[in-house]
N, C-alpha and C. Protein backbone atom coordinates (compact mmCIF):
# COMPACT_ATOMS: atom_id res chain seq x y z
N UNK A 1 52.87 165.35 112.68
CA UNK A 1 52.88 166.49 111.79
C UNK A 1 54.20 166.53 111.03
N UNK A 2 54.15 167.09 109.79
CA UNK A 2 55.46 166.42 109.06
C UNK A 2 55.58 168.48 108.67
N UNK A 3 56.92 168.43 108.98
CA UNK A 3 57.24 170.31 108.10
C UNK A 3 57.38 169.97 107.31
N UNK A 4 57.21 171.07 105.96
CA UNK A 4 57.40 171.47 105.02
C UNK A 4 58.75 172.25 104.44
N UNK A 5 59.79 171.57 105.13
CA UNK A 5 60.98 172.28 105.32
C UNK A 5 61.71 171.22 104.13
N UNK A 6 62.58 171.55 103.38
CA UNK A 6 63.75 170.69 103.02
C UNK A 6 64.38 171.59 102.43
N UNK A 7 65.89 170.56 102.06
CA UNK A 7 67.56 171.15 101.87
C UNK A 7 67.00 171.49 100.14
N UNK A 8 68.10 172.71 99.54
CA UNK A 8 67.85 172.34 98.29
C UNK A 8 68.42 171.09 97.56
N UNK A 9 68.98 170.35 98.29
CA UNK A 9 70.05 168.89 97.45
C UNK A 9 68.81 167.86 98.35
N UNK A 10 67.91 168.01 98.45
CA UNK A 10 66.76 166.88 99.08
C UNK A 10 65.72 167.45 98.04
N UNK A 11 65.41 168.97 97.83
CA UNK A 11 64.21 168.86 96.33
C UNK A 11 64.68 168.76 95.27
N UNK A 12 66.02 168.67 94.56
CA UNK A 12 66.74 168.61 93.80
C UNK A 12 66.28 166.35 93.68
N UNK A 13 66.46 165.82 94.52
CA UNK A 13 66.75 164.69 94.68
C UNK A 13 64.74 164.29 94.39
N UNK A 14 64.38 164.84 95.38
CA UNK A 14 62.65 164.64 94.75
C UNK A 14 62.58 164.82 93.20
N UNK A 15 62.35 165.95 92.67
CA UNK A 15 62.49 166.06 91.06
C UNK A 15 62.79 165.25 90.33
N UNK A 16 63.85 165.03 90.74
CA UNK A 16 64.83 163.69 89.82
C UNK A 16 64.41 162.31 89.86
N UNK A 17 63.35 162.15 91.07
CA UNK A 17 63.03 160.74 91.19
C UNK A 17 61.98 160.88 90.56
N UNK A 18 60.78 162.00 90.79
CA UNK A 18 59.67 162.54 89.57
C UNK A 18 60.08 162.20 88.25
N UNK A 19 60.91 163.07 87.70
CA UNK A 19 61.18 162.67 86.44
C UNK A 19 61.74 161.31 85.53
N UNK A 20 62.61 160.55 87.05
CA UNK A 20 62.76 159.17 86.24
C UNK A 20 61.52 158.08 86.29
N UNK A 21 60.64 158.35 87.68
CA UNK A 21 59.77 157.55 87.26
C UNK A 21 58.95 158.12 86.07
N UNK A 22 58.30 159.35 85.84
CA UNK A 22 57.68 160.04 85.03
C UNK A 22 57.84 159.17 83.16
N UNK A 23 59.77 159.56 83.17
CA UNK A 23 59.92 159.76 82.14
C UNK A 23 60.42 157.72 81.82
N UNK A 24 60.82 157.52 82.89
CA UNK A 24 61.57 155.74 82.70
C UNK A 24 60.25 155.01 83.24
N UNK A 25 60.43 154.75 84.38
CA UNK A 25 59.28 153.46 85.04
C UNK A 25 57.73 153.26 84.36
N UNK A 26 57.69 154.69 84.26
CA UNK A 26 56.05 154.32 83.71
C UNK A 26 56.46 154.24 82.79
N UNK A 27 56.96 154.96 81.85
CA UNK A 27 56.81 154.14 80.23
C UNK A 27 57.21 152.95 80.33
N UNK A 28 58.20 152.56 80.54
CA UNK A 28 58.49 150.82 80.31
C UNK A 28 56.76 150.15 80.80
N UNK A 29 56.45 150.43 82.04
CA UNK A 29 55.90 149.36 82.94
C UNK A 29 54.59 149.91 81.90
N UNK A 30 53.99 151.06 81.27
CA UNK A 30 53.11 150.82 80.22
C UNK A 30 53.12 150.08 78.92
N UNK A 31 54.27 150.04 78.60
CA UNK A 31 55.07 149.47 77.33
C UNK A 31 54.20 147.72 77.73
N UNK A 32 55.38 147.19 78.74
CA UNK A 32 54.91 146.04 79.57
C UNK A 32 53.57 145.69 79.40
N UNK A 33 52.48 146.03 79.95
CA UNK A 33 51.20 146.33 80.36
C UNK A 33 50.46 145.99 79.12
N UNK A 34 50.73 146.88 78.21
CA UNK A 34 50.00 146.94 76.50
C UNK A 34 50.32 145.46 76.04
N UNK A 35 51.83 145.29 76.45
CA UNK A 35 52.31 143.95 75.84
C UNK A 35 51.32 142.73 76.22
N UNK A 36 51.30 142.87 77.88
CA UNK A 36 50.65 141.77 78.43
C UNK A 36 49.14 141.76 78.03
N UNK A 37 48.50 142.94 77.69
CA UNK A 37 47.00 143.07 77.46
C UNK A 37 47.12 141.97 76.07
N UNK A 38 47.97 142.55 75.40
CA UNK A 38 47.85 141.96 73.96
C UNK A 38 47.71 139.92 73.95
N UNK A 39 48.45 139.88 74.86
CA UNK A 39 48.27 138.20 75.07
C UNK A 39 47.18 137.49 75.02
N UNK A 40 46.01 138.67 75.73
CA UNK A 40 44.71 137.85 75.55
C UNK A 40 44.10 137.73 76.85
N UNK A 41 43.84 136.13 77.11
CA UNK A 41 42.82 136.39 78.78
C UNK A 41 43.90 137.27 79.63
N UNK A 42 43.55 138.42 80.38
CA UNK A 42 43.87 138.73 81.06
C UNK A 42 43.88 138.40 82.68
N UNK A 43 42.58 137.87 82.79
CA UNK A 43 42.23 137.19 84.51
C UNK A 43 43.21 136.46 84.52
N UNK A 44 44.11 135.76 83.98
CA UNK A 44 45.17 134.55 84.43
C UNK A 44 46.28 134.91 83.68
N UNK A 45 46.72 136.16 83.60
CA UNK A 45 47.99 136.50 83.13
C UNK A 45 48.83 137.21 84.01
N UNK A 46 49.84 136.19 84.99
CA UNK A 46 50.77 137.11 85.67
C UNK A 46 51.67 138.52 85.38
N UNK A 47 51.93 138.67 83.98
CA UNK A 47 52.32 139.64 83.66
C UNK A 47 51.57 141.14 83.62
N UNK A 48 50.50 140.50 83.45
CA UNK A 48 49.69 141.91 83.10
C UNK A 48 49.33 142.43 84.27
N UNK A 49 48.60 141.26 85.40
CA UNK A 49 48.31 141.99 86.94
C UNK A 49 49.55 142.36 87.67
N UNK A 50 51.03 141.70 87.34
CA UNK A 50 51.83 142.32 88.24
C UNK A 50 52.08 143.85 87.81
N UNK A 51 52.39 143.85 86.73
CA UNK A 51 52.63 145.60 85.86
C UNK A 51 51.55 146.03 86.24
N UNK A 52 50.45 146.07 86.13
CA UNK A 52 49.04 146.70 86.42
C UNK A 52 49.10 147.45 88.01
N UNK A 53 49.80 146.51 88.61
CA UNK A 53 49.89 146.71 90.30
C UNK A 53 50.98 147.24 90.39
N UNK A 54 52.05 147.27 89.08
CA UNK A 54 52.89 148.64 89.59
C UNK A 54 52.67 149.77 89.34
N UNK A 55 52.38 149.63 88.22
CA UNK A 55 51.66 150.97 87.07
C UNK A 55 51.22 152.21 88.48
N UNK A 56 50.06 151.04 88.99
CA UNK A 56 49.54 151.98 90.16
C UNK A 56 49.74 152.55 91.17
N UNK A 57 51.29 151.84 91.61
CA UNK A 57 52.10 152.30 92.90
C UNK A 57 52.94 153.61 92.19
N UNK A 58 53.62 153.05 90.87
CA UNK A 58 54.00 154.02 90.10
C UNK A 58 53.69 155.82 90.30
N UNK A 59 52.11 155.69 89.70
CA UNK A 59 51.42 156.61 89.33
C UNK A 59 51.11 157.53 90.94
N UNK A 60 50.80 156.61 91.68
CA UNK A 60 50.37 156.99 93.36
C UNK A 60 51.90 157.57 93.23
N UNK A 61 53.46 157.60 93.91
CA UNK A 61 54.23 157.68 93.90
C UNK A 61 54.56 159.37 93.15
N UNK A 62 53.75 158.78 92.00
CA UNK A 62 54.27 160.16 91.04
C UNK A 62 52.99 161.68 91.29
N UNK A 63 51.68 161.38 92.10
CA UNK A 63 50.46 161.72 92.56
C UNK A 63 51.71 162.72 93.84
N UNK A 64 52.06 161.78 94.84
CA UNK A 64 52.47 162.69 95.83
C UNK A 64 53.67 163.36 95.36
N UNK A 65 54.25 162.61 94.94
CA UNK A 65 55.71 163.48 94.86
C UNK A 65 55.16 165.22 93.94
N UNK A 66 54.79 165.17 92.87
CA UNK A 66 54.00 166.16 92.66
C UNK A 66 53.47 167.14 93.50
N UNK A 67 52.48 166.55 94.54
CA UNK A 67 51.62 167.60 95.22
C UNK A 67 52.89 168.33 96.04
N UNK A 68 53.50 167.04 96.81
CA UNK A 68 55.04 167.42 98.18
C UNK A 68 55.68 168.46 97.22
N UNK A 69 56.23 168.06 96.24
CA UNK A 69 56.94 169.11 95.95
C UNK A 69 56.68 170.60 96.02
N UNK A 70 54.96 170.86 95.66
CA UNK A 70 54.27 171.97 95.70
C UNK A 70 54.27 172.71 96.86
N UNK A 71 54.55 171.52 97.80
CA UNK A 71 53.82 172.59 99.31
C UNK A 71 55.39 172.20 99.91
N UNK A 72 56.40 172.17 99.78
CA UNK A 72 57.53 172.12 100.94
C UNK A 72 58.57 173.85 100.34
N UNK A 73 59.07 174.32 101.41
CA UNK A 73 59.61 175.19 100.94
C UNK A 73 61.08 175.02 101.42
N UNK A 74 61.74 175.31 100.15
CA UNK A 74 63.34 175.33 100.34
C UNK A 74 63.85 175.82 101.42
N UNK A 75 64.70 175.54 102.21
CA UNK A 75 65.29 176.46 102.80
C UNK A 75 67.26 176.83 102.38
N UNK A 76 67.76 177.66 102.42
CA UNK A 76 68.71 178.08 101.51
C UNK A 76 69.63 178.48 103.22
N UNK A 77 71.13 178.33 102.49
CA UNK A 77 72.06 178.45 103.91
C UNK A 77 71.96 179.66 104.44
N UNK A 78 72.32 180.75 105.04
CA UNK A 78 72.51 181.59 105.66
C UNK A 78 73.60 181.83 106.17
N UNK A 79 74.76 182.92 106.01
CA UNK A 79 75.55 182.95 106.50
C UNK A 79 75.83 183.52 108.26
N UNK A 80 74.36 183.79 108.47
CA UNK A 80 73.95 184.52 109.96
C UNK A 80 73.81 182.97 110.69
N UNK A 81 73.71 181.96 110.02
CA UNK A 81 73.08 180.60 110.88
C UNK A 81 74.72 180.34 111.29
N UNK A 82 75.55 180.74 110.65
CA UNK A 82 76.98 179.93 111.43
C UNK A 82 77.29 180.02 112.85
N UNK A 83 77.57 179.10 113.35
CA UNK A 83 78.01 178.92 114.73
C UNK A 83 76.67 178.71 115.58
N UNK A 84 75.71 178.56 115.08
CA UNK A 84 74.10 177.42 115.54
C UNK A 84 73.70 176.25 114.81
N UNK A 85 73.11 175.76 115.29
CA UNK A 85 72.50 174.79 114.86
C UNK A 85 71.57 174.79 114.30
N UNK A 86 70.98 175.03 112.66
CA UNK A 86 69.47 175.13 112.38
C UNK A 86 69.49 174.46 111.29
N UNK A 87 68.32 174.26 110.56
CA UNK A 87 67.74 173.87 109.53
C UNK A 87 68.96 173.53 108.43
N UNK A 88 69.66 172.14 108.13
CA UNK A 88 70.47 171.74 107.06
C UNK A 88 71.58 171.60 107.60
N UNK A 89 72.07 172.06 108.77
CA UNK A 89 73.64 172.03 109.74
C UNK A 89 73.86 170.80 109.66
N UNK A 90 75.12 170.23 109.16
CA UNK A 90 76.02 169.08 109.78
C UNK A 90 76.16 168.86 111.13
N UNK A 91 75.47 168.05 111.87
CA UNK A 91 75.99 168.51 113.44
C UNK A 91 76.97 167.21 113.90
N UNK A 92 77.88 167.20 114.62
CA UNK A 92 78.39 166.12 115.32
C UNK A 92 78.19 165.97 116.90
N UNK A 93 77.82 165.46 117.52
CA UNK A 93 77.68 165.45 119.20
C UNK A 93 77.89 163.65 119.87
N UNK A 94 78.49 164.04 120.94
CA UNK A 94 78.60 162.92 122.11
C UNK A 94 78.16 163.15 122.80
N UNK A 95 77.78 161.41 123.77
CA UNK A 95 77.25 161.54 124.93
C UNK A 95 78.15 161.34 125.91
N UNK A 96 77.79 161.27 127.52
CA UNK A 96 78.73 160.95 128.63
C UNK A 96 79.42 159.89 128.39
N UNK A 97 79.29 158.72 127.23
CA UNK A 97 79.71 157.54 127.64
C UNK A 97 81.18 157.79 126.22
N UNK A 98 81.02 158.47 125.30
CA UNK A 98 81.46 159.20 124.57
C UNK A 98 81.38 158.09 122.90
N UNK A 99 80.15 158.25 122.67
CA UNK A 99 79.47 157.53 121.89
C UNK A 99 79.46 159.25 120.48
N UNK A 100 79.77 158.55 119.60
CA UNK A 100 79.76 159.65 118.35
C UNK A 100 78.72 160.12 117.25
N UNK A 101 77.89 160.83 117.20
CA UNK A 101 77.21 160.45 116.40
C UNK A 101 77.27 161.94 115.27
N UNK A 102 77.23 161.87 114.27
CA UNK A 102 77.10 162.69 113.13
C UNK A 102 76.45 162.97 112.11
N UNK A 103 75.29 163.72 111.89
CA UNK A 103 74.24 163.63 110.70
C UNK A 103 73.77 165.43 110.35
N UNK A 104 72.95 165.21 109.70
CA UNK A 104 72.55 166.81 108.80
C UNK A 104 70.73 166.50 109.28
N UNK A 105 70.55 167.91 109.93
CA UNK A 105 69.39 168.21 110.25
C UNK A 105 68.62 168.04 109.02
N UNK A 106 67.79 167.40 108.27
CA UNK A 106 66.58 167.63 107.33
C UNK A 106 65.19 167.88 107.38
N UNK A 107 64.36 167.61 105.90
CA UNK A 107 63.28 167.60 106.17
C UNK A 107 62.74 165.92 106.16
N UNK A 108 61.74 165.93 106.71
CA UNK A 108 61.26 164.50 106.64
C UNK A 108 61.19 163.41 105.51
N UNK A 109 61.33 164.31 104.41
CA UNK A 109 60.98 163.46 103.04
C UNK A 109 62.87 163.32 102.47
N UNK A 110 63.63 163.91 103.17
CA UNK A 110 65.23 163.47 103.48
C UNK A 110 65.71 162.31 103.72
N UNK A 111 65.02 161.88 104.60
CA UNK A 111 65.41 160.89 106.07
C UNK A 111 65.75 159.33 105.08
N UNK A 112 65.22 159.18 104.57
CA UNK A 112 64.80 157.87 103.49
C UNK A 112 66.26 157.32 103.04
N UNK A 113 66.97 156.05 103.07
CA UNK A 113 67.78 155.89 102.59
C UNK A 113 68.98 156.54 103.20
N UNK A 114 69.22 157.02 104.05
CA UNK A 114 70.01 157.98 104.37
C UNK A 114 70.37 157.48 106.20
N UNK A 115 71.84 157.13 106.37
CA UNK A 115 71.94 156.67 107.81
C UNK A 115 72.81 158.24 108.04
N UNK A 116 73.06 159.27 107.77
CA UNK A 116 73.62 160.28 108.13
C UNK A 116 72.49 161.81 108.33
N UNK A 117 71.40 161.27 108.55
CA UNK A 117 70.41 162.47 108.53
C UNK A 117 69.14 161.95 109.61
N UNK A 118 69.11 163.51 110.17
CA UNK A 118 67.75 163.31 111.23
C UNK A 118 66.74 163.95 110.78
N UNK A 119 65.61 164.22 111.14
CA UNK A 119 64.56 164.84 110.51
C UNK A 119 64.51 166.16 111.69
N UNK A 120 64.04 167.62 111.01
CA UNK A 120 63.68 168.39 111.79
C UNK A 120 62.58 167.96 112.95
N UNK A 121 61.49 167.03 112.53
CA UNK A 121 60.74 167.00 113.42
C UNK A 121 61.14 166.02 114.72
N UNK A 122 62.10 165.21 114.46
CA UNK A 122 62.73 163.88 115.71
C UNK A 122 62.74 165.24 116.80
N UNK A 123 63.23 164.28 118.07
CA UNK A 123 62.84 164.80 119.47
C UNK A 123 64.67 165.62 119.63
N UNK A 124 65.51 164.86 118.66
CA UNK A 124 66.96 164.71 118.65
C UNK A 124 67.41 166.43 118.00
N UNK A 125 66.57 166.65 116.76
CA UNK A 125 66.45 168.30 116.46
C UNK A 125 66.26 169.14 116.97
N UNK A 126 65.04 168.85 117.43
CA UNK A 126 64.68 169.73 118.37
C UNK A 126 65.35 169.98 119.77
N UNK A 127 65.88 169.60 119.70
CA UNK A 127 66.71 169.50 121.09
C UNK A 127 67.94 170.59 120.99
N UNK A 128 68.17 170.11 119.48
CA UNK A 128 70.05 170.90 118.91
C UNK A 128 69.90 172.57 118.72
N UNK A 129 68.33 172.23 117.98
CA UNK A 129 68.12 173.78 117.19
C UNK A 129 68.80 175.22 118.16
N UNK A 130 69.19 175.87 117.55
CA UNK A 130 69.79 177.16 118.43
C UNK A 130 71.20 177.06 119.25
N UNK A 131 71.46 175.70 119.29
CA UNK A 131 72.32 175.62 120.09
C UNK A 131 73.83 175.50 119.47
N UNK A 132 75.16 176.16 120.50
CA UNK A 132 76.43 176.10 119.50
C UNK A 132 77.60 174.85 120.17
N UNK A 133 78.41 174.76 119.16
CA UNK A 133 79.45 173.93 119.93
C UNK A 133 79.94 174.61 121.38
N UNK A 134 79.89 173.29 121.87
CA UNK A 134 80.27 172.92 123.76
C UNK A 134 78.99 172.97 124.57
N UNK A 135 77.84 173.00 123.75
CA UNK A 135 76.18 173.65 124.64
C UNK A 135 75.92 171.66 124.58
N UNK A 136 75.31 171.74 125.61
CA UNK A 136 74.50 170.50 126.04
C UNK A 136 72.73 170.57 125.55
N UNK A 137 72.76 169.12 124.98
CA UNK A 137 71.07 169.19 124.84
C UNK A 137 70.38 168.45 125.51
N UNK A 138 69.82 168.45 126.16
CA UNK A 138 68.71 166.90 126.87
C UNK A 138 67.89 166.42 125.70
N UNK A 139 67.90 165.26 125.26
CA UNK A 139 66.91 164.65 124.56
C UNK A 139 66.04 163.94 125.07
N UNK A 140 64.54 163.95 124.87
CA UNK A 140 63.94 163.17 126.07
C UNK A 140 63.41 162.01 124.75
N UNK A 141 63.32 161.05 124.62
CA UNK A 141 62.57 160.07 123.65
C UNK A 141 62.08 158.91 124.73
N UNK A 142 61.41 157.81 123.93
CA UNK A 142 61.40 156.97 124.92
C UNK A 142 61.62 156.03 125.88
N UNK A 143 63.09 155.56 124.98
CA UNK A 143 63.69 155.26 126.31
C UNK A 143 64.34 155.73 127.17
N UNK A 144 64.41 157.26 127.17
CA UNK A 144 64.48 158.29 128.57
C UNK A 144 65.73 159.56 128.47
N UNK A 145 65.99 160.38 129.23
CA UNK A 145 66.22 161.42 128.51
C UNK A 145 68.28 161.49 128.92
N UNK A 146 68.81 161.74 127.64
CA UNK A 146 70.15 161.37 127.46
C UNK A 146 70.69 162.62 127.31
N UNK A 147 71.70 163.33 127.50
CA UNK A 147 72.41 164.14 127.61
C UNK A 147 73.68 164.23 126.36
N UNK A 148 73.41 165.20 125.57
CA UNK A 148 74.55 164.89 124.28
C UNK A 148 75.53 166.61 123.88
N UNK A 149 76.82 166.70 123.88
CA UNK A 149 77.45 167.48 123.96
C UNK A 149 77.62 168.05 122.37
N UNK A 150 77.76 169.21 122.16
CA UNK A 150 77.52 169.67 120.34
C UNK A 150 79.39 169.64 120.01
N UNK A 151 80.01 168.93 119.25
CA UNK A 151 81.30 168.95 119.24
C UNK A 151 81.87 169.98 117.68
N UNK A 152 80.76 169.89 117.07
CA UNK A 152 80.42 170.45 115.93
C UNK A 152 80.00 170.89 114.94
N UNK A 153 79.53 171.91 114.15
CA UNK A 153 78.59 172.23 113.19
C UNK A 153 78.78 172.74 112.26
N UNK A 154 78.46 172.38 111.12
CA UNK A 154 78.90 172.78 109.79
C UNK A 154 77.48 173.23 108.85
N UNK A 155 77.58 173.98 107.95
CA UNK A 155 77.02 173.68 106.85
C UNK A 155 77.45 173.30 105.30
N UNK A 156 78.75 172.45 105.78
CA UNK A 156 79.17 172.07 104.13
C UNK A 156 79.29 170.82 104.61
N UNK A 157 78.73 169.85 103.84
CA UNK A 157 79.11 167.99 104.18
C UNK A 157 80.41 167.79 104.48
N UNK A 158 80.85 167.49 105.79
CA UNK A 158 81.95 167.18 106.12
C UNK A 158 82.65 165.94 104.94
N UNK A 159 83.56 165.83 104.66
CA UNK A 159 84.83 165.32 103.75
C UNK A 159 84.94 163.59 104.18
């Protein structure tokens, strides 16, 4: 099950990829396309079936991002969320062995490209949510359940 949760600098970042494919990728890769039609046989023209087969990933691409955008709802900071852990927090935490780890709670359509972000739905969120610096979380995943200490939480991207 995927929430419908994201940062406003994650729908800000959807939009923008809407609009460049919208307004850049597909036009070129139609531009392309017309070009390659114009050549003639089409059954044996690499140009035209590869554009053709992007055109369509393109368009699919630009199909969801559309609908996602429709159904996810922002969530905006709160100045009552300080000193917990919820929805968009910078969190930092260690384990017993004193291993570091540091990322920003998101929404799932976040996670992409991104080695500093967990998804609300991981086992690792759910674990943090509610909780403040010096609170312990058990994470249970599958390779078995690890113990991680909250060292800190922010809601402005740490520096």
């Amino acid at each position: 099950m995927k929430t419908n949760l994201i940062t406003l600098g994650g729908y800000e970042k959807l939009q923008q990829e809407l609009e460049h494919l919208w307004r850049v990728e597909r036009r070129e890769t139609v531009e392309k396309v017309s070009w390659a039609a114009s050549l003639g046989d089409r059954s044996e023209n690499a140009d035209y079936k590869y554009n053709k087969q992007k055109l369509r990933k393109i368009d699919g691409r630009i199909r969801y991002l559309t609908k996602r955008l429709e159904q996810v709802k922002v969530v905006y900071y709160s100045p009552q969320q300080d000193g917990k852990v919820f929805f968009g927090a910078w969190v930092e935490i260690e384990d017993e062995e004193e291993n570091v780890r540091a990322f920003q709670i998101v929404g799932p359509d976040e996670i992409y490209d991104r080695k500093d972000a967990v998804s609300i739905d991981s086992p690792m969120a759910r674990a943090l949510l509610k909780k403040q610096v010096d609170d312990e979380a058990e994470v249970t995943t599958q390779q078995g359940t690890r113990t991680w200490f909250i060292n800190k939480i922010s809601y402005q991207q740490p520096a």
